[in-house]
C-alpha atoms as a PDB file:
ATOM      1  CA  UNK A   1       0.000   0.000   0.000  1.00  0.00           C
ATOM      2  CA  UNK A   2       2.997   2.437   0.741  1.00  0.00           C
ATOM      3  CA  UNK A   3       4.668   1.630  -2.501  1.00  0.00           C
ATOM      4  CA  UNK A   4       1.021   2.699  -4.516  1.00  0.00           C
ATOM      5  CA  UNK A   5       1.164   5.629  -2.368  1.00  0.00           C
ATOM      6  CA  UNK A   6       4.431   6.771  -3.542  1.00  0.00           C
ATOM      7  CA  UNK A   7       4.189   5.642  -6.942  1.00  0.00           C
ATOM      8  CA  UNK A   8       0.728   7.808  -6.701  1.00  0.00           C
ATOM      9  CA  UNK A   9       2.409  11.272  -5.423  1.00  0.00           C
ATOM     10  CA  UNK A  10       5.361  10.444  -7.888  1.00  0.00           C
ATOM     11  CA  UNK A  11       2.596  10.390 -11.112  1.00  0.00           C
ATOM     12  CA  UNK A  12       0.747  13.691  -8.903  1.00  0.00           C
ATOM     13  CA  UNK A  13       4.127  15.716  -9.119  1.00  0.00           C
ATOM     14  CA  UNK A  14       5.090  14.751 -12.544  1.00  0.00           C
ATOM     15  CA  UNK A  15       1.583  16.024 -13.535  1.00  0.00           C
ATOM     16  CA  UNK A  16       1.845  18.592 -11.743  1.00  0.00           C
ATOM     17  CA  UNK A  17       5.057  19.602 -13.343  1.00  0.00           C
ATOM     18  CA  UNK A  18       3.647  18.679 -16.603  1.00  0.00           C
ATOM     19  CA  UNK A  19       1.076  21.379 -16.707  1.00  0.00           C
ATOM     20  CA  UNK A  20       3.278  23.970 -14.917  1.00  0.00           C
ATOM     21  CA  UNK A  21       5.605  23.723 -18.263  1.00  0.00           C
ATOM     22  CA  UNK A  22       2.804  23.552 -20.326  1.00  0.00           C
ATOM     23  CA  UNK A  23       1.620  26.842 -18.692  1.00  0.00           C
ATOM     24  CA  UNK A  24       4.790  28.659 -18.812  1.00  0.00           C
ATOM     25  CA  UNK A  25       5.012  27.839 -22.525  1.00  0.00           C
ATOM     26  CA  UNK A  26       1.490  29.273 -22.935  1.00  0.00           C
ATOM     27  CA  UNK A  27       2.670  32.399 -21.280  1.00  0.00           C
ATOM     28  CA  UNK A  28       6.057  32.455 -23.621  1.00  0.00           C
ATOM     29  CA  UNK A  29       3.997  32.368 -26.640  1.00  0.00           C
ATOM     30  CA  UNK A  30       1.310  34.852 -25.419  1.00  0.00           C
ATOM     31  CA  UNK A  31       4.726  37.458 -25.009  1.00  0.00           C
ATOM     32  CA  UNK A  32       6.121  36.432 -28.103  1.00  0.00           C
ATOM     33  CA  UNK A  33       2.940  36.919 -30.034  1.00  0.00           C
ATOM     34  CA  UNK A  34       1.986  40.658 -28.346  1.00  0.00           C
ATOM     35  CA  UNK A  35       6.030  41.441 -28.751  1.00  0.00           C
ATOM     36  CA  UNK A  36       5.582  40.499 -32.801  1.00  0.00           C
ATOM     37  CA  UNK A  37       2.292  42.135 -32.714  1.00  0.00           C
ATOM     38  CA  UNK A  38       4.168  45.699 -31.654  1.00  0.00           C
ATOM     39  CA  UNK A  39       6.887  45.619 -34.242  1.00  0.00           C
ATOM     40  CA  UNK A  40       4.946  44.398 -37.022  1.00  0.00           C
ATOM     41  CA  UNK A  41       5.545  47.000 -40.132  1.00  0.00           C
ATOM     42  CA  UNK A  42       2.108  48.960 -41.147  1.00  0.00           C
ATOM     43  CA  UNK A  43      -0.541  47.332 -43.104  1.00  0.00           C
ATOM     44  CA  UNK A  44      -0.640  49.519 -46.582  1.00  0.00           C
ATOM     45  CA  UNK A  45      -4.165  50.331 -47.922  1.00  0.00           C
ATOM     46  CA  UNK A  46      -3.510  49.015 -51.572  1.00  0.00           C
ATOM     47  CA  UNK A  47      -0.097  48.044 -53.585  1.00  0.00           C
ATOM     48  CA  UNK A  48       2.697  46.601 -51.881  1.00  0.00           C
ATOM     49  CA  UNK A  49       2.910  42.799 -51.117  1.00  0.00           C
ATOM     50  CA  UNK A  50      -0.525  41.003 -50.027  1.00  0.00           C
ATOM     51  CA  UNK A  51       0.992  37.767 -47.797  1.00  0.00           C
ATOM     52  CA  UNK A  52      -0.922  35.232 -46.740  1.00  0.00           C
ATOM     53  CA  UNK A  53       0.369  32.886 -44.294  1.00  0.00           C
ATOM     54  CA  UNK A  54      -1.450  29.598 -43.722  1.00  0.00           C
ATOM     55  CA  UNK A  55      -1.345  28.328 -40.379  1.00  0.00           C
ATOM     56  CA  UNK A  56      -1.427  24.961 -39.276  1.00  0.00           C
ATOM     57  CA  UNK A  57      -4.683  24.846 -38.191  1.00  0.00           C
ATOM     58  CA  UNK A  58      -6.026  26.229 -41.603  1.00  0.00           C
ATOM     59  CA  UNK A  59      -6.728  29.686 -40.563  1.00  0.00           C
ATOM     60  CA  UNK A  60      -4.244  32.623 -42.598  1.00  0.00           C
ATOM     61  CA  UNK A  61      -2.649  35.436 -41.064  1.00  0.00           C
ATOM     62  CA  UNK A  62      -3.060  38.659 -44.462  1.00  0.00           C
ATOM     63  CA  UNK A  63      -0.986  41.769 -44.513  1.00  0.00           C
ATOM     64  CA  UNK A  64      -0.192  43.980 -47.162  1.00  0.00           C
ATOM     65  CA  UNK A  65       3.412  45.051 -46.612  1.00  0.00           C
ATOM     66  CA  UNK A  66       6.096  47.255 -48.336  1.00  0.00           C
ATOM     67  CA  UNK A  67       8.238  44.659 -50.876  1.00  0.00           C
ATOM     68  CA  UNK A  68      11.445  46.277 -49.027  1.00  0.00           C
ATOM     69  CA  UNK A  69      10.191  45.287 -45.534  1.00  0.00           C
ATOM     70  CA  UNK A  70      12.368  42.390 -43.944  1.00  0.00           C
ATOM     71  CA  UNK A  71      11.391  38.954 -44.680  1.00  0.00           C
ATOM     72  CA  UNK A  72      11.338  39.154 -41.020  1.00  0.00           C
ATOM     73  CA  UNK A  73       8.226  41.170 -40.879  1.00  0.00           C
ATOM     74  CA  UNK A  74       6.641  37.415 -42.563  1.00  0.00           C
ATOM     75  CA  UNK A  75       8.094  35.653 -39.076  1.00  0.00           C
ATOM     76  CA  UNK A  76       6.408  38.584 -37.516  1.00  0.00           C
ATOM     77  CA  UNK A  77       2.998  38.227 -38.903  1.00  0.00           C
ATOM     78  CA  UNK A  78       2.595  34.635 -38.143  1.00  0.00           C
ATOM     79  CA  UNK A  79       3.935  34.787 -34.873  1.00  0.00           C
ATOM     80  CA  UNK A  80       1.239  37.865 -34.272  1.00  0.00           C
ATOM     81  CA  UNK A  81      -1.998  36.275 -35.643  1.00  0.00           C
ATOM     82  CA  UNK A  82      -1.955  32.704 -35.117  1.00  0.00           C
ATOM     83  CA  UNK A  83      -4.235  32.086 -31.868  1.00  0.00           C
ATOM     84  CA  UNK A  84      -3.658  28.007 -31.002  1.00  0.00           C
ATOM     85  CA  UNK A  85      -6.637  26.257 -30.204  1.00  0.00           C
ATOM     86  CA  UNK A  86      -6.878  25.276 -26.964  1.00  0.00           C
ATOM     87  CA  UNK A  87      -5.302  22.049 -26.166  1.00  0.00           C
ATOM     88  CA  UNK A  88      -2.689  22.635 -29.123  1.00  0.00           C
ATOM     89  CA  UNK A  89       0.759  23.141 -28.471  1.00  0.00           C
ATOM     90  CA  UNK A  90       2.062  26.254 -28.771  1.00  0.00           C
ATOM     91  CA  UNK A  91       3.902  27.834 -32.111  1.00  0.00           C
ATOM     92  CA  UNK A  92       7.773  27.362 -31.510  1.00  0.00           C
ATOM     93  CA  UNK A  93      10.075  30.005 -32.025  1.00  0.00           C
ATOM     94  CA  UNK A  94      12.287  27.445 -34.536  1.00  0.00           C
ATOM     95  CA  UNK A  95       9.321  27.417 -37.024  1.00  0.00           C
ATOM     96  CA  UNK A  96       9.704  28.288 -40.433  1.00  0.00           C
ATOM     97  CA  UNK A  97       8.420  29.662 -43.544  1.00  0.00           C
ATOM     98  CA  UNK A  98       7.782  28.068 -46.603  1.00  0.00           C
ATOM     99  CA  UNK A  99       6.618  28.699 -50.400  1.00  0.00           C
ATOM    100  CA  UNK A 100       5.415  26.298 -52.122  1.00  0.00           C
ATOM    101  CA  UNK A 101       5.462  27.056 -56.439  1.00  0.00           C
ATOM    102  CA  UNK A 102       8.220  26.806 -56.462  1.00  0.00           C
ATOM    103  CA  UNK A 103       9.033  24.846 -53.224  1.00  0.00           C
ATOM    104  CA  UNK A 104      11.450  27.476 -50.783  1.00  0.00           C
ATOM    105  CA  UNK A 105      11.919  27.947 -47.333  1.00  0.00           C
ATOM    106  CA  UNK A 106      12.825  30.662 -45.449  1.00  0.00           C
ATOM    107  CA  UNK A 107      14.452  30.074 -41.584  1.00  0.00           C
ATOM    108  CA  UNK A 108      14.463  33.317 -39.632  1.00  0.00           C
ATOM    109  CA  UNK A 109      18.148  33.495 -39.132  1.00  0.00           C
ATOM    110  CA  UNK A 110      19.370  36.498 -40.805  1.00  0.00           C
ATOM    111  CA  UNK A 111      15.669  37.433 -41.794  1.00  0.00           C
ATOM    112  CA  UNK A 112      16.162  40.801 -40.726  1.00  0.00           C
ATOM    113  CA  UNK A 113      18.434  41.883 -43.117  1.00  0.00           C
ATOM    114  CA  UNK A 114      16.961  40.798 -46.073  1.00  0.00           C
ATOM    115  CA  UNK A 115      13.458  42.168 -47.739  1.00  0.00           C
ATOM    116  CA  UNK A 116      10.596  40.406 -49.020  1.00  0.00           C
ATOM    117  CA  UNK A 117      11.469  41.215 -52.641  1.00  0.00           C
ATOM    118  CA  UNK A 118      15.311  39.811 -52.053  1.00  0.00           C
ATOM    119  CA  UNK A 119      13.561  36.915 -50.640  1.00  0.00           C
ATOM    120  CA  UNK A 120      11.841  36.092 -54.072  1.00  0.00           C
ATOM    121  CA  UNK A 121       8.610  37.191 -52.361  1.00  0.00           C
ATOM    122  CA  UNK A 122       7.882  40.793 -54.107  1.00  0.00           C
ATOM    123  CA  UNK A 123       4.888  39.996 -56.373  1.00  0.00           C
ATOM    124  CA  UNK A 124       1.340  41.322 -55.726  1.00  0.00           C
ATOM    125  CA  UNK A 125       0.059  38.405 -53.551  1.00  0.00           C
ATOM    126  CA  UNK A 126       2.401  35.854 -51.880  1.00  0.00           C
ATOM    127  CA  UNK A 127       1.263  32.519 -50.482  1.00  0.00           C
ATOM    128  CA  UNK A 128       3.418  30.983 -47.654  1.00  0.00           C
ATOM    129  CA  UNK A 129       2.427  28.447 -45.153  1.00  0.00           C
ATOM    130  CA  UNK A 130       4.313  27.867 -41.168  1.00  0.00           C
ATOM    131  CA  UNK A 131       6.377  24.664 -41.183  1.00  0.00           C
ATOM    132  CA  UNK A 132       6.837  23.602 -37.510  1.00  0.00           C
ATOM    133  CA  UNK A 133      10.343  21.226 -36.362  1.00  0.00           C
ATOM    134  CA  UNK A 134       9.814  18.008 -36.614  1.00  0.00           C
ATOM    135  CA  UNK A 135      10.580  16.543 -33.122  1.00  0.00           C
END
């Protein structure tokens, strides 16, 4: 009976330590995504680039941006407007970007420094979709 005991607090504390990670990545991702959110570029009214980034779960994150804006503004979008579902894991910050006609990916190393247009992504409407590390 003492052993089911312990091996009972033992599975309490790992679940217990289990949800307090899964909390604190919550709370990572919920700063990540209001720090993207303030340094995204400004949405143009018409011209520029329209991107549209497919997320995971279906839904697409649309901006218009500036073709010279960093490629990084991209990261920046998807990081702002994808809201997880409940009971989905949270975006990582290793994801990346990826076109698919033809088939490119961008990483976000060294994003910064290079626009949209550089990036092969300057037309009027630009299609990319998150790719998440494979564990």
């Amino acid at each position: 009976a003492a052993q089911a005991q312990a091996e009972a607090a033992a599975a309490a504390a790992v679940e217990a330590a289990e949800a307090e990670a899964a909390a604190a990545a919550r709370r990572e991702r919920e700063e990540r995504r209001e720090a993207a959110a303030a340094a995204l570029p400004a949405e143009l009214s018409a011209g520029g680039v329209l991107l549209s980034i497919r997320c995971p779960d279906g839904s697409r994150c649309v901006r218009r941006l500036e073709p010279d804006a960093p490629l990084e503004a991209a990261f920046l979008l998807a990081e702002a407007g994808w809201v997880e579902q409940p009971g989905t894991a949270p975006l990582p910050p290793a994801f990346k970007l990826a076109a698919q006609f033809p088939r490119r990916v961008f990483a976000r190393d060294g994003a910064a420094a290079v626009s949209l247009a550089a990036a092969g992504l300057g037309g009027a409407q630009e299609a990319l979709l998150i790719e998440l590390p494979s564990e």
